[in-house]
C-alpha atoms as a PDB file:
ATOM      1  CA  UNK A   1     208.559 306.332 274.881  1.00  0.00           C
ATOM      2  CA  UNK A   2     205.138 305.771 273.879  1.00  0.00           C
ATOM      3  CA  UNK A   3     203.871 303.094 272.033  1.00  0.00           C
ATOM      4  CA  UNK A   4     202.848 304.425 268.258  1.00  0.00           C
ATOM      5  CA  UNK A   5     199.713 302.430 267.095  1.00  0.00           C
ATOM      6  CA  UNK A   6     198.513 302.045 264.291  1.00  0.00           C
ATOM      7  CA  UNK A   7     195.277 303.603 264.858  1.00  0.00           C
ATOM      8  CA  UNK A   8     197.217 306.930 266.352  1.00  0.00           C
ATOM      9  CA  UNK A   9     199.025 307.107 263.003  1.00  0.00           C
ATOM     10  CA  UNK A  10     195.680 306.721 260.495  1.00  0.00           C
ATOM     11  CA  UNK A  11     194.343 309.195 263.216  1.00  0.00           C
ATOM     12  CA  UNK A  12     197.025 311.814 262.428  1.00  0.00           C
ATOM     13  CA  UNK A  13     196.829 311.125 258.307  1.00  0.00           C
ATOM     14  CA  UNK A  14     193.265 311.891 258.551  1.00  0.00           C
ATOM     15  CA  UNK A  15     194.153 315.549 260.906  1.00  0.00           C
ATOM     16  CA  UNK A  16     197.059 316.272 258.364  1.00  0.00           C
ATOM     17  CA  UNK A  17     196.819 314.717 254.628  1.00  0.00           C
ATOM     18  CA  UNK A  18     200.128 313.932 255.087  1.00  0.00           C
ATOM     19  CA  UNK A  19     201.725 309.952 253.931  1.00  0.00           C
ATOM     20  CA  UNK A  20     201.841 306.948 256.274  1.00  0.00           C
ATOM     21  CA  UNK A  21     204.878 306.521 256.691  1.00  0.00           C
ATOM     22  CA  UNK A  22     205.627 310.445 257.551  1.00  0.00           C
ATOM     23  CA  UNK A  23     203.108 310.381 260.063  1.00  0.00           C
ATOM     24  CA  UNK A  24     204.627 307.697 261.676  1.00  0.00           C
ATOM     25  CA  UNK A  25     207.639 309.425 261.706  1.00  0.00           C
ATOM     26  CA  UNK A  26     206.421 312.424 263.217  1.00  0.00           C
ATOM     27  CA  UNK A  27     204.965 310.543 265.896  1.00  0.00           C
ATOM     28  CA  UNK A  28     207.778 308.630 267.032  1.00  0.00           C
ATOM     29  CA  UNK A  29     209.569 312.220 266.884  1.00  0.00           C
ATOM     30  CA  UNK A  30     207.023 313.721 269.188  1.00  0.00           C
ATOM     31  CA  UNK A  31     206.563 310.764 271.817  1.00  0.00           C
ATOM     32  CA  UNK A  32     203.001 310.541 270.239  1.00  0.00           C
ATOM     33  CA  UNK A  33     201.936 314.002 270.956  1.00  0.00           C
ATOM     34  CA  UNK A  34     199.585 314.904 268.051  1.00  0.00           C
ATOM     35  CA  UNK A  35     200.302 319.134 268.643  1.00  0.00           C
ATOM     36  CA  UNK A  36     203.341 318.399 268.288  1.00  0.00           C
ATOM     37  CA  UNK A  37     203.350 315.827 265.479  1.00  0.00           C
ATOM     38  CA  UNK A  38     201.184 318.667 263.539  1.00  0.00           C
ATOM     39  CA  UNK A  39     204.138 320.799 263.974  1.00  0.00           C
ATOM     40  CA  UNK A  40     206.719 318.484 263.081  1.00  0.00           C
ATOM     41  CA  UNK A  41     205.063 317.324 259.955  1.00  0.00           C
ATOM     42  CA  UNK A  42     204.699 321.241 259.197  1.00  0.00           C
ATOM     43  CA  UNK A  43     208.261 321.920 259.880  1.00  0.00           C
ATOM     44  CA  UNK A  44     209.250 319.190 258.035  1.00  0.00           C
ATOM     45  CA  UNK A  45     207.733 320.353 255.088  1.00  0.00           C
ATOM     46  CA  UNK A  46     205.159 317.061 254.438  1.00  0.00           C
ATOM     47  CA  UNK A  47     202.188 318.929 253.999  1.00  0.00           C
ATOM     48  CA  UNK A  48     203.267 319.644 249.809  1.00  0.00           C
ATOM     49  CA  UNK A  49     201.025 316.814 248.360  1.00  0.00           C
ATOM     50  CA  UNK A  50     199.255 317.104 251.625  1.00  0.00           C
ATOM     51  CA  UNK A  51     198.225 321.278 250.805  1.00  0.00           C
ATOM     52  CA  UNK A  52     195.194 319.728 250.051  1.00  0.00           C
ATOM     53  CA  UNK A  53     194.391 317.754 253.275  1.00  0.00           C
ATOM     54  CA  UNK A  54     192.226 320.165 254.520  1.00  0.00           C
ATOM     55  CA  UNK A  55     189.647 318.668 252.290  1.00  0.00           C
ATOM     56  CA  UNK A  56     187.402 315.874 253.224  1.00  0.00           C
ATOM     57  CA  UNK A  57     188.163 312.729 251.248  1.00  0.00           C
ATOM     58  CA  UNK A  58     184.937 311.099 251.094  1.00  0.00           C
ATOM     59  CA  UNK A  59     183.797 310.129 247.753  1.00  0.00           C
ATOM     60  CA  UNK A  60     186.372 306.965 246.083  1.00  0.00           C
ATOM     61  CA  UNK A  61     185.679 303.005 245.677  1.00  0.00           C
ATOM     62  CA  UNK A  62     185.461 300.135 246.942  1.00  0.00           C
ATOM     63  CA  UNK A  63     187.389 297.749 244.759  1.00  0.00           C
ATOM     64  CA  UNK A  64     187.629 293.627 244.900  1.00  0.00           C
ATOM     65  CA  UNK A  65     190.205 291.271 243.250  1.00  0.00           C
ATOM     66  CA  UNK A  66     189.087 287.279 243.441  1.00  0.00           C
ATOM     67  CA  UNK A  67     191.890 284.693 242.505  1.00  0.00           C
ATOM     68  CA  UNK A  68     191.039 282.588 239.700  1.00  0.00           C
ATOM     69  CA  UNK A  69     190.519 279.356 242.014  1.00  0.00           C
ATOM     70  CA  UNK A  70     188.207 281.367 244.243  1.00  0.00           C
ATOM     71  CA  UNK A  71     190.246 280.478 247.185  1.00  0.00           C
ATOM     72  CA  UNK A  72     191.934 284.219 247.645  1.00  0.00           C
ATOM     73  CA  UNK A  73     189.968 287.780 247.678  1.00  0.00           C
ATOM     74  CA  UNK A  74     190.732 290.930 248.862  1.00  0.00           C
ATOM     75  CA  UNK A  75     189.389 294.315 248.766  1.00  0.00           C
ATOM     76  CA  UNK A  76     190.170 297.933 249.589  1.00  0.00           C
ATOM     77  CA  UNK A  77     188.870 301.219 249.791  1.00  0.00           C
ATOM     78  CA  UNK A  78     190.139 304.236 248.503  1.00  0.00           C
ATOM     79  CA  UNK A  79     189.000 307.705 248.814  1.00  0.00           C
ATOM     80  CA  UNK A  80     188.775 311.300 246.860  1.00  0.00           C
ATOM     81  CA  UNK A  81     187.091 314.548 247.163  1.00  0.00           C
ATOM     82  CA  UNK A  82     184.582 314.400 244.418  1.00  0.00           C
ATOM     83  CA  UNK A  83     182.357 311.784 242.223  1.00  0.00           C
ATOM     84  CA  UNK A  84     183.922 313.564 239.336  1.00  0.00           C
ATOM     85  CA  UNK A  85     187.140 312.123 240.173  1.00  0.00           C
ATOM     86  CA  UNK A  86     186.352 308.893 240.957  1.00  0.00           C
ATOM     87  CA  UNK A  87     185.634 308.486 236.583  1.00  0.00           C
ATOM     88  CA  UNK A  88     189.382 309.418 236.263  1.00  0.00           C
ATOM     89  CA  UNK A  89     191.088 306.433 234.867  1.00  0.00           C
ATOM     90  CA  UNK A  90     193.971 307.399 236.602  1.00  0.00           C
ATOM     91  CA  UNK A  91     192.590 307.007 239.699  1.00  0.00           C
ATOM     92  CA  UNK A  92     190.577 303.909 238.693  1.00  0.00           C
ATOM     93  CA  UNK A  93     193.832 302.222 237.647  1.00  0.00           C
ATOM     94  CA  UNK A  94     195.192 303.374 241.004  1.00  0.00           C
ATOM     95  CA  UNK A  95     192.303 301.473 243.083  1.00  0.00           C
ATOM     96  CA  UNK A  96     192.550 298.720 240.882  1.00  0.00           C
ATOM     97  CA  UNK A  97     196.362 298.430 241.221  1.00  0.00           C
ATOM     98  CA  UNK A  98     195.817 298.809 245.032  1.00  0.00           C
ATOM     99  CA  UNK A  99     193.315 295.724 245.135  1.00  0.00           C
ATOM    100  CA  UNK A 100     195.743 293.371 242.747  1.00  0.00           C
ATOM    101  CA  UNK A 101     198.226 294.138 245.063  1.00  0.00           C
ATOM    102  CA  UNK A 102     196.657 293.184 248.303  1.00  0.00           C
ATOM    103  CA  UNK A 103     195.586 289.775 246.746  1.00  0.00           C
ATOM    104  CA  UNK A 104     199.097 289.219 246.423  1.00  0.00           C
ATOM    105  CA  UNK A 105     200.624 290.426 249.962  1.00  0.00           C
ATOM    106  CA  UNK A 106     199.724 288.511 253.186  1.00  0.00           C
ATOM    107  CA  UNK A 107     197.367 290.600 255.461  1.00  0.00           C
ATOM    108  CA  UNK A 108     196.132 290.133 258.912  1.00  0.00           C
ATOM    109  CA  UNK A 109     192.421 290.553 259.944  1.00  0.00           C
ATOM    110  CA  UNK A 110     193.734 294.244 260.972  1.00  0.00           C
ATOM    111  CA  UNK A 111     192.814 296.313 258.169  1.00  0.00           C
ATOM    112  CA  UNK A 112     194.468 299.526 259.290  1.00  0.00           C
ATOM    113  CA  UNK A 113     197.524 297.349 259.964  1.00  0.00           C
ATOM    114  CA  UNK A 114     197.050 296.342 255.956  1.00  0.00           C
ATOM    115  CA  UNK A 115     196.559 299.538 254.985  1.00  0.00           C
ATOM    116  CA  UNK A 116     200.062 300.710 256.749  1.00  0.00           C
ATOM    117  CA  UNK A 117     201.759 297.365 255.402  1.00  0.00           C
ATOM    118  CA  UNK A 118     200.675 297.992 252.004  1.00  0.00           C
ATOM    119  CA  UNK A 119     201.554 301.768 251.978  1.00  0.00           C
ATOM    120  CA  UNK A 120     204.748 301.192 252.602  1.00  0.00           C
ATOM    121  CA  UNK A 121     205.188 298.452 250.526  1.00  0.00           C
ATOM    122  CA  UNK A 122     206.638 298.806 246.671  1.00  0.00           C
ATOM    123  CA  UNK A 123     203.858 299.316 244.390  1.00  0.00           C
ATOM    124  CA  UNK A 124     203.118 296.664 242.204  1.00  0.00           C
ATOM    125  CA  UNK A 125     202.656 299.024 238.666  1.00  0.00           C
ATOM    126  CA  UNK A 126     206.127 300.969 239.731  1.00  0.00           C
ATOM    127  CA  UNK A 127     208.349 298.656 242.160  1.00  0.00           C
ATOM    128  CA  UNK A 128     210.815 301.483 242.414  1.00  0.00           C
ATOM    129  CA  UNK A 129     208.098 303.451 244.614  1.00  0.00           C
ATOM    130  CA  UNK A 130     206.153 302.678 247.040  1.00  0.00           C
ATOM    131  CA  UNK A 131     201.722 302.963 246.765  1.00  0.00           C
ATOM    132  CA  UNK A 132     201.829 305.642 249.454  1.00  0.00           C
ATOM    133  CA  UNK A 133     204.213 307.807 246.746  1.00  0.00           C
ATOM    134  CA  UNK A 134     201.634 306.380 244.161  1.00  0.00           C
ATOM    135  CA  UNK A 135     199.311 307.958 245.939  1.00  0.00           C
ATOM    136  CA  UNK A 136     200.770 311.194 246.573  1.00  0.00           C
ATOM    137  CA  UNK A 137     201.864 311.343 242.718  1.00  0.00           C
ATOM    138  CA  UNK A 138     198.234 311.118 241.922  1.00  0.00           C
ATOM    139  CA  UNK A 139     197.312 313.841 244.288  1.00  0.00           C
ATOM    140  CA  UNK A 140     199.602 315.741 242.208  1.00  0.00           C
ATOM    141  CA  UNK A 141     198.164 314.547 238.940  1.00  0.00           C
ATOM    142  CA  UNK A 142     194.592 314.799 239.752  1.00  0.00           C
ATOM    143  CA  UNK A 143     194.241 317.332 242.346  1.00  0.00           C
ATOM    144  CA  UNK A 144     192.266 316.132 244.544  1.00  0.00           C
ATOM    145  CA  UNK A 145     193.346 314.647 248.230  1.00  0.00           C
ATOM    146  CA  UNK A 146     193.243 310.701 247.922  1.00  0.00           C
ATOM    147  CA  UNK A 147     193.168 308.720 251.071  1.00  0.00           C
ATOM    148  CA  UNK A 148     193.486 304.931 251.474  1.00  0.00           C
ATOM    149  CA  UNK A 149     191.435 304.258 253.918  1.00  0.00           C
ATOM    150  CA  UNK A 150     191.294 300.421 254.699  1.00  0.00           C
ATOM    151  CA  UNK A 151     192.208 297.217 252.983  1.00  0.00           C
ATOM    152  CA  UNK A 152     191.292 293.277 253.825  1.00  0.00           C
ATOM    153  CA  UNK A 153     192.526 289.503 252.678  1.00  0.00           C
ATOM    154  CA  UNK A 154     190.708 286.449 253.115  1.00  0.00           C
ATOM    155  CA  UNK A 155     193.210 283.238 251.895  1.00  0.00           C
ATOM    156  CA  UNK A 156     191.247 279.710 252.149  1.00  0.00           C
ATOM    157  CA  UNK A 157     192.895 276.827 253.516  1.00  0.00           C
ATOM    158  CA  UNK A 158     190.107 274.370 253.205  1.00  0.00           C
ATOM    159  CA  UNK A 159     187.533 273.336 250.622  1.00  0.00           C
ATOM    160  CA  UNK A 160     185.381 276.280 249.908  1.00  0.00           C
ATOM    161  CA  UNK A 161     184.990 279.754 247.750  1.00  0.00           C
ATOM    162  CA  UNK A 162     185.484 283.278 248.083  1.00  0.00           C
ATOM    163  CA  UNK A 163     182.877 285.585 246.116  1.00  0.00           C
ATOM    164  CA  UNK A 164     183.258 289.429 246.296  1.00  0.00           C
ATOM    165  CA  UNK A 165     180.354 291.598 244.844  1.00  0.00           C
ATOM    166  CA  UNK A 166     180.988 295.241 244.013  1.00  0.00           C
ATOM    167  CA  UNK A 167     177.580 296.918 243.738  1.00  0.00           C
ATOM    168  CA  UNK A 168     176.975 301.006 242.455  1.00  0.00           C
ATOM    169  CA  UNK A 169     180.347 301.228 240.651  1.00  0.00           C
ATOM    170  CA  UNK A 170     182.094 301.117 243.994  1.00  0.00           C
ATOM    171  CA  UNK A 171     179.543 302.369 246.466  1.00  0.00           C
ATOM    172  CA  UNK A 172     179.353 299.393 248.183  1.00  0.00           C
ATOM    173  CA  UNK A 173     181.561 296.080 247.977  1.00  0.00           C
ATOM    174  CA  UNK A 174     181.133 292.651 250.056  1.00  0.00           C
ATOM    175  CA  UNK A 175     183.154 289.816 250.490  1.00  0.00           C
ATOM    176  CA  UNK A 176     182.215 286.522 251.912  1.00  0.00           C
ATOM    177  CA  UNK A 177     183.692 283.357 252.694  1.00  0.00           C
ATOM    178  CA  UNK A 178     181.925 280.118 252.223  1.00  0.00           C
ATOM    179  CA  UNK A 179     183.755 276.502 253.847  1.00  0.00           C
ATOM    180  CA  UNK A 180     182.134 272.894 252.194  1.00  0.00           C
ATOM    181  CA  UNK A 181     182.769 269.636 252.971  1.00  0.00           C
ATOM    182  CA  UNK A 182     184.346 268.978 249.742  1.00  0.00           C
ATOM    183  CA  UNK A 183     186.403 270.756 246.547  1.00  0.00           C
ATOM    184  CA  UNK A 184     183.812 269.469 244.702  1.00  0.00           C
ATOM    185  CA  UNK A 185     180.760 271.687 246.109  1.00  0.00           C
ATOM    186  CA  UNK A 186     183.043 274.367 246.325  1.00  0.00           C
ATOM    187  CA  UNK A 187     183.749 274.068 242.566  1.00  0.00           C
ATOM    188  CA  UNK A 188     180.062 273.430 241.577  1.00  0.00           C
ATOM    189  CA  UNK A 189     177.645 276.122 240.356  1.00  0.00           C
ATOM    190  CA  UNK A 190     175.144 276.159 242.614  1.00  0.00           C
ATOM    191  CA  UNK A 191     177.676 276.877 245.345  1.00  0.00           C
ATOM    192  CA  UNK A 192     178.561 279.766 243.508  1.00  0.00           C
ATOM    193  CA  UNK A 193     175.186 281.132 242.680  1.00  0.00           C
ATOM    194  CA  UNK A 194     174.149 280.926 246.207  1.00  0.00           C
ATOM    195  CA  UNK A 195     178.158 282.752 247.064  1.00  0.00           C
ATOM    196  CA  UNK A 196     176.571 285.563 245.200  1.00  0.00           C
ATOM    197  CA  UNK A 197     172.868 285.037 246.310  1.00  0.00           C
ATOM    198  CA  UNK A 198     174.528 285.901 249.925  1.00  0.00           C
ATOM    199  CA  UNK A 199     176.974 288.893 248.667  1.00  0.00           C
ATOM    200  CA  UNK A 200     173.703 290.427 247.257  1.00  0.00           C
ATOM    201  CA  UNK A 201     172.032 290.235 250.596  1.00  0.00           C
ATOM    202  CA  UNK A 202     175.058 291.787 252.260  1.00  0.00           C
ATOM    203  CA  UNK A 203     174.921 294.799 250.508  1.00  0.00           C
ATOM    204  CA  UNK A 204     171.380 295.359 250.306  1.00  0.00           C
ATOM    205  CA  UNK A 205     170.753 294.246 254.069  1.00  0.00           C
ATOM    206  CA  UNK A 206     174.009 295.351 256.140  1.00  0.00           C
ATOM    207  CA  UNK A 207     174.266 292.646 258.571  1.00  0.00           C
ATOM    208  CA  UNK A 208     176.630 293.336 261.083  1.00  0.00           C
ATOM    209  CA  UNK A 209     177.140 289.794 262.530  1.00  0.00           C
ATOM    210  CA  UNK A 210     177.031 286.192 261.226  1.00  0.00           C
ATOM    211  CA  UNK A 211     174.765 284.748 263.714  1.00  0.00           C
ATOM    212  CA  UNK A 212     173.280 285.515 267.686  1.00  0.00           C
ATOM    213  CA  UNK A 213     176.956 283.809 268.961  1.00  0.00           C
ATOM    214  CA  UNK A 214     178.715 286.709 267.118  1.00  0.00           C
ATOM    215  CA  UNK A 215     176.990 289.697 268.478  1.00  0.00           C
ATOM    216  CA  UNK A 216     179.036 291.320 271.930  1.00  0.00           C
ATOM    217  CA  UNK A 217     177.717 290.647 274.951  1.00  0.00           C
ATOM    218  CA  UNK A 218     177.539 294.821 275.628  1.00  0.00           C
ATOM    219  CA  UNK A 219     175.928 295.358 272.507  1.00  0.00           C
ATOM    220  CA  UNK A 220     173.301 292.729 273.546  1.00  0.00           C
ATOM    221  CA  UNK A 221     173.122 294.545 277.373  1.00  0.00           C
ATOM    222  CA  UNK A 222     172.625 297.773 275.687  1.00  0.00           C
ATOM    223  CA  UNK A 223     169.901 296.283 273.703  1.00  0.00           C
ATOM    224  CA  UNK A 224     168.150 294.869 276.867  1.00  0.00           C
ATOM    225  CA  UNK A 225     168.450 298.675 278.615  1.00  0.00           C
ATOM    226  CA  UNK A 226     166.963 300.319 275.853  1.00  0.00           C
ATOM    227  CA  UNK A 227     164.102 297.635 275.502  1.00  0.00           C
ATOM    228  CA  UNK A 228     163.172 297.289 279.467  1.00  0.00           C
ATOM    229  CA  UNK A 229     163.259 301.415 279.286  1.00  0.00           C
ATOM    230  CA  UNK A 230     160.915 301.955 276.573  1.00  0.00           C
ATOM    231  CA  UNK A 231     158.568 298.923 278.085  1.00  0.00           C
ATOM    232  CA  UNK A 232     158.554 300.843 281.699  1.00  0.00           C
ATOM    233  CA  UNK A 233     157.732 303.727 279.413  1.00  0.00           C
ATOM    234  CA  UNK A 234     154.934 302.702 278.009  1.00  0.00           C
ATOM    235  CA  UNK A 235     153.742 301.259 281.455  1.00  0.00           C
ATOM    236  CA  UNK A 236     154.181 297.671 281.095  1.00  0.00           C
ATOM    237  CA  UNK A 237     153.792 295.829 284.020  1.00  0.00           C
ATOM    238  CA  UNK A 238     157.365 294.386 285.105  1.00  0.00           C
ATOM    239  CA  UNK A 239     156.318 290.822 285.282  1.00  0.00           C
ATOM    240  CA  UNK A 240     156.528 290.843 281.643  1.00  0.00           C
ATOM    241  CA  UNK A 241     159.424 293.032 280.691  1.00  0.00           C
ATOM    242  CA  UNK A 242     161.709 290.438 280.228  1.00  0.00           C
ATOM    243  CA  UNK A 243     159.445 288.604 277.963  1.00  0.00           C
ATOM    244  CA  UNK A 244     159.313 291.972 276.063  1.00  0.00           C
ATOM    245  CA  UNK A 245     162.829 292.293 276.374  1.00  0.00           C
ATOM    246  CA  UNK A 246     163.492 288.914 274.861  1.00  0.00           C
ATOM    247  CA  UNK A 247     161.337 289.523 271.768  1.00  0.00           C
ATOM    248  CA  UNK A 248     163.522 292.425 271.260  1.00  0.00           C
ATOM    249  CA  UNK A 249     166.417 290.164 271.048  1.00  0.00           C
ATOM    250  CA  UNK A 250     165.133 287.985 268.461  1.00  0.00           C
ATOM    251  CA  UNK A 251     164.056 291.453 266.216  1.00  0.00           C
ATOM    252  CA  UNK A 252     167.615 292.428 266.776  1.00  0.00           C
ATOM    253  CA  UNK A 253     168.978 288.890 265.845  1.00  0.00           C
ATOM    254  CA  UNK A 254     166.704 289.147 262.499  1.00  0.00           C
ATOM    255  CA  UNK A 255     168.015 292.330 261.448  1.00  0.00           C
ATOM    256  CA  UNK A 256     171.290 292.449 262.387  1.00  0.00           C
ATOM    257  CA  UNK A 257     172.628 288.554 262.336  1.00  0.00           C
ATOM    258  CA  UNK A 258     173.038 287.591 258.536  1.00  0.00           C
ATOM    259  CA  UNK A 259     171.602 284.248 258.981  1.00  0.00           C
ATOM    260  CA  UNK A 260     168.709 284.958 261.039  1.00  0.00           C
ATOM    261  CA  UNK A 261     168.115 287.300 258.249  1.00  0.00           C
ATOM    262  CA  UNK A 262     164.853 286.564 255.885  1.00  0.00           C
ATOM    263  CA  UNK A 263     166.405 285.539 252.310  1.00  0.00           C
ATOM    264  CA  UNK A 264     165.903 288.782 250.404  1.00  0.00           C
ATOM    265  CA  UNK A 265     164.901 285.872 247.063  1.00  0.00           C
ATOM    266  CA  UNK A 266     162.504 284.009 249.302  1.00  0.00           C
ATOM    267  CA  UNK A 267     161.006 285.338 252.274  1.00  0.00           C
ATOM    268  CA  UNK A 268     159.457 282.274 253.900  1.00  0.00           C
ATOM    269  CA  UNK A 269     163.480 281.167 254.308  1.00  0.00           C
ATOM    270  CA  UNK A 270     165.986 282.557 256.459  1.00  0.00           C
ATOM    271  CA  UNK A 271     169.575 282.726 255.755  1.00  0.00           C
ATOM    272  CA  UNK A 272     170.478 279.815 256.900  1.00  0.00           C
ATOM    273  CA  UNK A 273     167.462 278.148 256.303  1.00  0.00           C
ATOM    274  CA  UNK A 274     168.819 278.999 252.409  1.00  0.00           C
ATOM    275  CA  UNK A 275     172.040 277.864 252.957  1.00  0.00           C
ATOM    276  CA  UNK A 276     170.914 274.266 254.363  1.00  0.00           C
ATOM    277  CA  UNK A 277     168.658 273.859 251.293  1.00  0.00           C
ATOM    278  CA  UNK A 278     171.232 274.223 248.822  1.00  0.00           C
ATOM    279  CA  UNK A 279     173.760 271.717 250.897  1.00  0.00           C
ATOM    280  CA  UNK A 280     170.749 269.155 251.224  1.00  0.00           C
ATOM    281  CA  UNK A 281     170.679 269.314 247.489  1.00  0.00           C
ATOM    282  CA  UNK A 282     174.246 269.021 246.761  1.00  0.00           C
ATOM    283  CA  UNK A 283     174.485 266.492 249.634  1.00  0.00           C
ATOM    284  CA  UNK A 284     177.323 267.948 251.790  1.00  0.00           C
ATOM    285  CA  UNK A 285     177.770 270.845 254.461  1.00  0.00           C
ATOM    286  CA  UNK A 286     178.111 274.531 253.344  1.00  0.00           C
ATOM    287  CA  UNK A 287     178.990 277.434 256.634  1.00  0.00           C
ATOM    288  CA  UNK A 288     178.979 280.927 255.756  1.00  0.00           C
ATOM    289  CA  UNK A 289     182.914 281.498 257.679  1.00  0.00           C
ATOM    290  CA  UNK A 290     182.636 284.873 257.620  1.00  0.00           C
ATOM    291  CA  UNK A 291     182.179 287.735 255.642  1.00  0.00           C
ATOM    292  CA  UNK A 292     182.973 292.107 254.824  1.00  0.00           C
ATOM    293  CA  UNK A 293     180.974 294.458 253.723  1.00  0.00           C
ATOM    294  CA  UNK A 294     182.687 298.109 252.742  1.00  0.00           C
ATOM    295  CA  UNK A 295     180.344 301.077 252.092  1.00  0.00           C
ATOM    296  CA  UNK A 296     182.358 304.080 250.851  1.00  0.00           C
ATOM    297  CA  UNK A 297     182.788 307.048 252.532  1.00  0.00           C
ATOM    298  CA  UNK A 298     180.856 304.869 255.484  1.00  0.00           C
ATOM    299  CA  UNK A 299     181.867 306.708 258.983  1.00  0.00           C
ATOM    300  CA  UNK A 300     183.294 309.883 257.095  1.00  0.00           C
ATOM    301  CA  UNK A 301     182.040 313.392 257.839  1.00  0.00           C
ATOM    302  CA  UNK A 302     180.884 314.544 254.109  1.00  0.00           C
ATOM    303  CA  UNK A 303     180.873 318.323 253.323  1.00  0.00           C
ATOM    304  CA  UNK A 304     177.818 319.412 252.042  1.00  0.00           C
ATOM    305  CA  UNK A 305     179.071 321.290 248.265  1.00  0.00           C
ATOM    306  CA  UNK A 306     176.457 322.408 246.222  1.00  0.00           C
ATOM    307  CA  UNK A 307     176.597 320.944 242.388  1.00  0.00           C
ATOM    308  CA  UNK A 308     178.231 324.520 241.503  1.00  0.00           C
ATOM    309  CA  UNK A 309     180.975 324.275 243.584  1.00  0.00           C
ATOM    310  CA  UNK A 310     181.857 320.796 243.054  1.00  0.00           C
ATOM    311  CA  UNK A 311     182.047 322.144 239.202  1.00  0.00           C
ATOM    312  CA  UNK A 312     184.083 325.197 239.948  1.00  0.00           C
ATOM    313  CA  UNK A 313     186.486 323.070 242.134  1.00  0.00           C
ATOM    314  CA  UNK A 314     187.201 321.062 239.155  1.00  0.00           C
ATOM    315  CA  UNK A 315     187.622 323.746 236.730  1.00  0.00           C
ATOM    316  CA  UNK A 316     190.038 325.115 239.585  1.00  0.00           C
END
């Protein structure tokens, strides 16, 4: 029988509109034959709150919850059809509810594997159903096709502090992690300014690695290609292609590696040069761990309705 992954099963939601756990279902069923999971989902009859799968899903929120202590954040992101839903409070109170609840569940650095745990998990405003029947209750309600689409924990274990930033009302939503030498740094306000400092740059910048160490070695290979390419393109002699290639590198590092990034409040500093000035002041050591950044919608082919329609759908 063939292995059902989670990725097959948030691959199927996303062809169907139909619940988590159903798709699953289907899929073990079918020996993971999508055709035939379509069918089976169809003859099954899960495609009632799922009628309205057919629609793209790519408006929503992103949506942080921080533990008093700073020590535990999560955040999630939840999608619907239009920006005219997204200012229903029933849907806000859904995301919200969503993001309380995966503060309090332990996750894995999966997040479509949180996103199935959580789904099928009892949902913290209603225990006696679970969020993926929250879910399709507000479908009902609201009318719209909801997805959740992904879902993340971090849980320190050391001195340090969480800060999560939602920017636009939801567009856009970072998390980072920061580890100190002591609680007492962690605690201390300038810690936390410069926690937020960073979550700022995040979401304005869209790193997409902490530092040169982080980046894949194929990425980096594909970066070389394209740079020796363009230099034999422009008829650059080859005894210096590497050098060209190497200053392409370092452009890449700067715009893609958070702390080889210029600070967006002071652009004589990098990153890390940032980071190490705030330490030195507070005497101790302070390492960006890691960090998240969720963009809604990000990845998500968006249909292109006019203003009118997206009125006359509602009215609908």
């Amino acid at each position: 029988m063939a292995k059902i992954t989670a990725a097959m099963v948030k691959e199927l939601r996303e062809l169907t509109g139909a619940g988590m756990m159903d798709c699953k279902k289907a899929l073990q069923a079918t020996d993971g034959d999508f055709d035939k999971a379509i069918n089976w989902l169809r003859e099954h009859g899960m495609a009632t709150a799922e009628k309205k799968a057919g629609r793209a899903a790519t408006e929503g929120m992103v949506q942080g919850k921080l533990a008093e202590d700073g020590k535990t954040g999560a955040m999630v992101e939840v999608n619907i059809e239009t920006d005219f839903a997204v200012k229903n409070e029933k849907f806000q109170a859904l995301v919200d509810n969503i993001a309380e609840q995966a503060l309090q569940t332990e996750l894995t650095e999966d997040d479509v594997a949180n996103m199935e745990k959580l789904s099928a998990s009892p949902y913290i405003a209603n225990p006696d159903i679970t969020v993926e029947l929250a879910i399709k209750e507000e479908i009902a309600a609201i009318r719209e096709n909801i997805t959740f689409r992904r879902a993340m924990r971090y849980a320190l274990t050391e001195p340090g502090y969480i800060d999560i930033y939602i920017h636009g009302g939801g567009r856009v939503g970072v998390m980072v992690e920061l580890v100190t030498g002591t609680e007492a740094t962690a605690q201390s306000e300038e810690l936390r300014n410069l926690a937020r400092n960073l979550s700022m740059q995040i979401a304005a910048m869209n790193p997409l690695y902490l530092n040169a160490d982080a980046v894949p070695e194929e990425v980096l290979e594909n970066e070389r290609e394209v740079a020796r390419a363009a230099a034999r393109q422009e008829g650059k002699p080859e005894k210096i292609i590497e050098n060209i290639v190497n200053g392409k590198l370092k452009r890449y590092y700067t715009d893609f590696c958070l702390l080889d990034q210029s600070y967006v409040l002071d652009e004589d500093l990098t990153v890390r040069q940032a980071i190490d000035k705030v330490a030195k002041e507070l005497g101790d050591t302070i390492a960006v761990s890691r960090f998240l950044r969720y963009e809604r919608g990000e990845g998500l082919e968006k249909k292109s309705n006019d203003f009118a329609a997206e009125v006359a759908m509602q009215l609908k």
